[in-house]
C-alpha atoms as a PDB file:
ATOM      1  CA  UNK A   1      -6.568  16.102   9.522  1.00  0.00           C
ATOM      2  CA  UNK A   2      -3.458  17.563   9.253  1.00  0.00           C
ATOM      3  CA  UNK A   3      -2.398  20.093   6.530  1.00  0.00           C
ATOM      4  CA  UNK A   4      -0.444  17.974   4.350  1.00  0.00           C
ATOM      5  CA  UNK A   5      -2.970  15.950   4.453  1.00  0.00           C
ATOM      6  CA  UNK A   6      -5.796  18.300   3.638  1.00  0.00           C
ATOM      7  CA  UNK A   7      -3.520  20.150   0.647  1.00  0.00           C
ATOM      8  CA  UNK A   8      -3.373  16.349  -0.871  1.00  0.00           C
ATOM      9  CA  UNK A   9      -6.631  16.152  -1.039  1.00  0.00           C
ATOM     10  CA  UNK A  10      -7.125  19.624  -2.525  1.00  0.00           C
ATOM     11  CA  UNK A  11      -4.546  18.958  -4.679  1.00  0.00           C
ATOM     12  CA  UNK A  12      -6.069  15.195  -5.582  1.00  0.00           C
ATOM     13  CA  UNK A  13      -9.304  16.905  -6.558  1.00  0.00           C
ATOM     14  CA  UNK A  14      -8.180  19.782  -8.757  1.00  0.00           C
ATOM     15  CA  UNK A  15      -5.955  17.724 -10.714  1.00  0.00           C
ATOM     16  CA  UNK A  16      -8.465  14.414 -10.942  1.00  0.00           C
ATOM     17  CA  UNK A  17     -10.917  17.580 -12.580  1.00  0.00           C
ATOM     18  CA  UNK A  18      -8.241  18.666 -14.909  1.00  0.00           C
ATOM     19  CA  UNK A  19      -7.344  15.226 -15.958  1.00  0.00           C
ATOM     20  CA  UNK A  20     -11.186  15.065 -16.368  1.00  0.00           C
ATOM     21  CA  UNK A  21     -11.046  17.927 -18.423  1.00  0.00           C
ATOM     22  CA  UNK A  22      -8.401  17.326 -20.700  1.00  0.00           C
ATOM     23  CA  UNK A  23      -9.485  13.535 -21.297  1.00  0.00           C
ATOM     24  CA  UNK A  24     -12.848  15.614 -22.502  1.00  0.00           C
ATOM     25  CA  UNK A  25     -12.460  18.126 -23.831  1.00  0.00           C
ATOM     26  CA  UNK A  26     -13.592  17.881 -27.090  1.00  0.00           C
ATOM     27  CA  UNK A  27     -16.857  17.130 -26.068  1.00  0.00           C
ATOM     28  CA  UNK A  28     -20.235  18.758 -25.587  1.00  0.00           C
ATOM     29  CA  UNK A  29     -20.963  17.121 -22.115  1.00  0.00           C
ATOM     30  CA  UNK A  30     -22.146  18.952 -18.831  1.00  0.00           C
ATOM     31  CA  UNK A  31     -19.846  19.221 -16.378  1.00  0.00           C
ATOM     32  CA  UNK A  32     -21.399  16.366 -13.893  1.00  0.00           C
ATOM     33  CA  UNK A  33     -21.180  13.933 -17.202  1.00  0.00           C
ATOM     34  CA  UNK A  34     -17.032  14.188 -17.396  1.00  0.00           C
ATOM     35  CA  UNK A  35     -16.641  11.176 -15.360  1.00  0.00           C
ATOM     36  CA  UNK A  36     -18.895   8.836 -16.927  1.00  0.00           C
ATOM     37  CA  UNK A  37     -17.047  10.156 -20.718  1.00  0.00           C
ATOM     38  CA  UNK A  38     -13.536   9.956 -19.542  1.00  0.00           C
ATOM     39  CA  UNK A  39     -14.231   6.276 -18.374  1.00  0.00           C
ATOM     40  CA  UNK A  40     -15.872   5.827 -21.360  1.00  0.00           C
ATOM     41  CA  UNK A  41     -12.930   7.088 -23.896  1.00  0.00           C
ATOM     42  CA  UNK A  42     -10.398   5.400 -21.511  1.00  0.00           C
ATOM     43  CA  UNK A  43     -12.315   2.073 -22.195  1.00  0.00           C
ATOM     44  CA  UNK A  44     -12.130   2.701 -25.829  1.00  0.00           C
ATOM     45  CA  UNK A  45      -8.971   3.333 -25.836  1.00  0.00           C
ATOM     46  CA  UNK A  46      -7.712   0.154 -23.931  1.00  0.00           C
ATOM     47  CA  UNK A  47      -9.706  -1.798 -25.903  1.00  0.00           C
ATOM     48  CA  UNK A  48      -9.220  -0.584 -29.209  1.00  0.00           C
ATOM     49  CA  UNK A  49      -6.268   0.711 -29.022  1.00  0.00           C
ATOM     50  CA  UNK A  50      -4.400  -1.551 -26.882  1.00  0.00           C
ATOM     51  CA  UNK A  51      -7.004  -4.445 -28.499  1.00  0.00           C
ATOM     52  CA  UNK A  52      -7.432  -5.612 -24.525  1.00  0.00           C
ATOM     53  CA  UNK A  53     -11.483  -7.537 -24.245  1.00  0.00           C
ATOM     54  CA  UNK A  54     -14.012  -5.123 -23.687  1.00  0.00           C
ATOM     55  CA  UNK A  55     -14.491  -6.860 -20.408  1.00  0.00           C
ATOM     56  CA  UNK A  56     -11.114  -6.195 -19.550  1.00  0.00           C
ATOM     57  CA  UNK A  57     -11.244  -2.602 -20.510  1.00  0.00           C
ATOM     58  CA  UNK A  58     -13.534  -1.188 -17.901  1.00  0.00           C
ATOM     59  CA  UNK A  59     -11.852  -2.829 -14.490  1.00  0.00           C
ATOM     60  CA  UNK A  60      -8.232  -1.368 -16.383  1.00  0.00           C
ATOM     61  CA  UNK A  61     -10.487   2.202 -16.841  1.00  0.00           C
ATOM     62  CA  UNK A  62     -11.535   2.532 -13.178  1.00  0.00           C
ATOM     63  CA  UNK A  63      -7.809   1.031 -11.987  1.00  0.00           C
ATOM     64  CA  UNK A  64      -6.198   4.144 -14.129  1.00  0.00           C
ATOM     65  CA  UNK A  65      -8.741   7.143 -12.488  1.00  0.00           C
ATOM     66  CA  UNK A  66      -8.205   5.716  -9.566  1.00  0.00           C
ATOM     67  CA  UNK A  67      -4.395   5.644  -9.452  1.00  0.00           C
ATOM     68  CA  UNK A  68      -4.353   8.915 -11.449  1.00  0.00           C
ATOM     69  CA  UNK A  69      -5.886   9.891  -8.241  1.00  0.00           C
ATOM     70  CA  UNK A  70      -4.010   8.523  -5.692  1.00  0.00           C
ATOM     71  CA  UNK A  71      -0.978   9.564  -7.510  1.00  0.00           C
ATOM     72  CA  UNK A  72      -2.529  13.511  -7.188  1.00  0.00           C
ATOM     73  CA  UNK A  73      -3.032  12.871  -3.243  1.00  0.00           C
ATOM     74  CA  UNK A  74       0.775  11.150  -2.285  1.00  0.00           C
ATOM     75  CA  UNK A  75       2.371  14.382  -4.782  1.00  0.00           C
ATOM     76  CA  UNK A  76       0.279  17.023  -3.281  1.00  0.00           C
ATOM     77  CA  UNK A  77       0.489  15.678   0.402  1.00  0.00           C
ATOM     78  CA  UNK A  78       5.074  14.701   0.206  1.00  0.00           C
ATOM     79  CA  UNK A  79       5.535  18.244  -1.570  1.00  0.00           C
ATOM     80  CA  UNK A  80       3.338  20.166   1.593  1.00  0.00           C
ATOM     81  CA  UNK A  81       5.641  17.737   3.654  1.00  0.00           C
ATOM     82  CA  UNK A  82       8.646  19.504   2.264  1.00  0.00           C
ATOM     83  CA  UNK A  83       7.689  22.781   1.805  1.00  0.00           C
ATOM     84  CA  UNK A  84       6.376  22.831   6.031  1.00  0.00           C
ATOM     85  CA  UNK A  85       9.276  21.304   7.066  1.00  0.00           C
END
């Protein structure tokens, strides 16, 4: 792995947390349990919010961490691009 590549990741991972962390923060929940709430409230929110079916809610949930996550890795990995260049 090369470091652009390896500073995406670390920089996927710290801000997936801190997503995780702001999406929960108003709870009571160990840290290993952040995941599981954030889905959770971002379900609740789709469907309730948004009124999308409840069935609907949780494939839109997982799609949104997911590309909140991807979207971490491509920012952290093109801005070590730049800065090494």
């Amino acid at each position: 792995m090369n470091k652009a590549t390896m500073a995406g990741w670390i920089i996927a991972i710290t801000g997936f947390v801190t997503f995780l962390y702001l999406f929960t923060s108003g709870t009571n929940m160990p840290f290993y349990l952040w995941p599981n709430e954030a889905l959770q409230g971002l379900a609740f929110s789709f469907a309730w919010g948004l009124g999308v079916p409840s069935y609907l809610a949780y494939p839109l949930a997982i799609i949104l961490m997911i590309a909140v996550f991807y979207g971490f890795f491509r920012f952290g990995k093109r801005v070590t691009q730049l800065l090494l260049k």
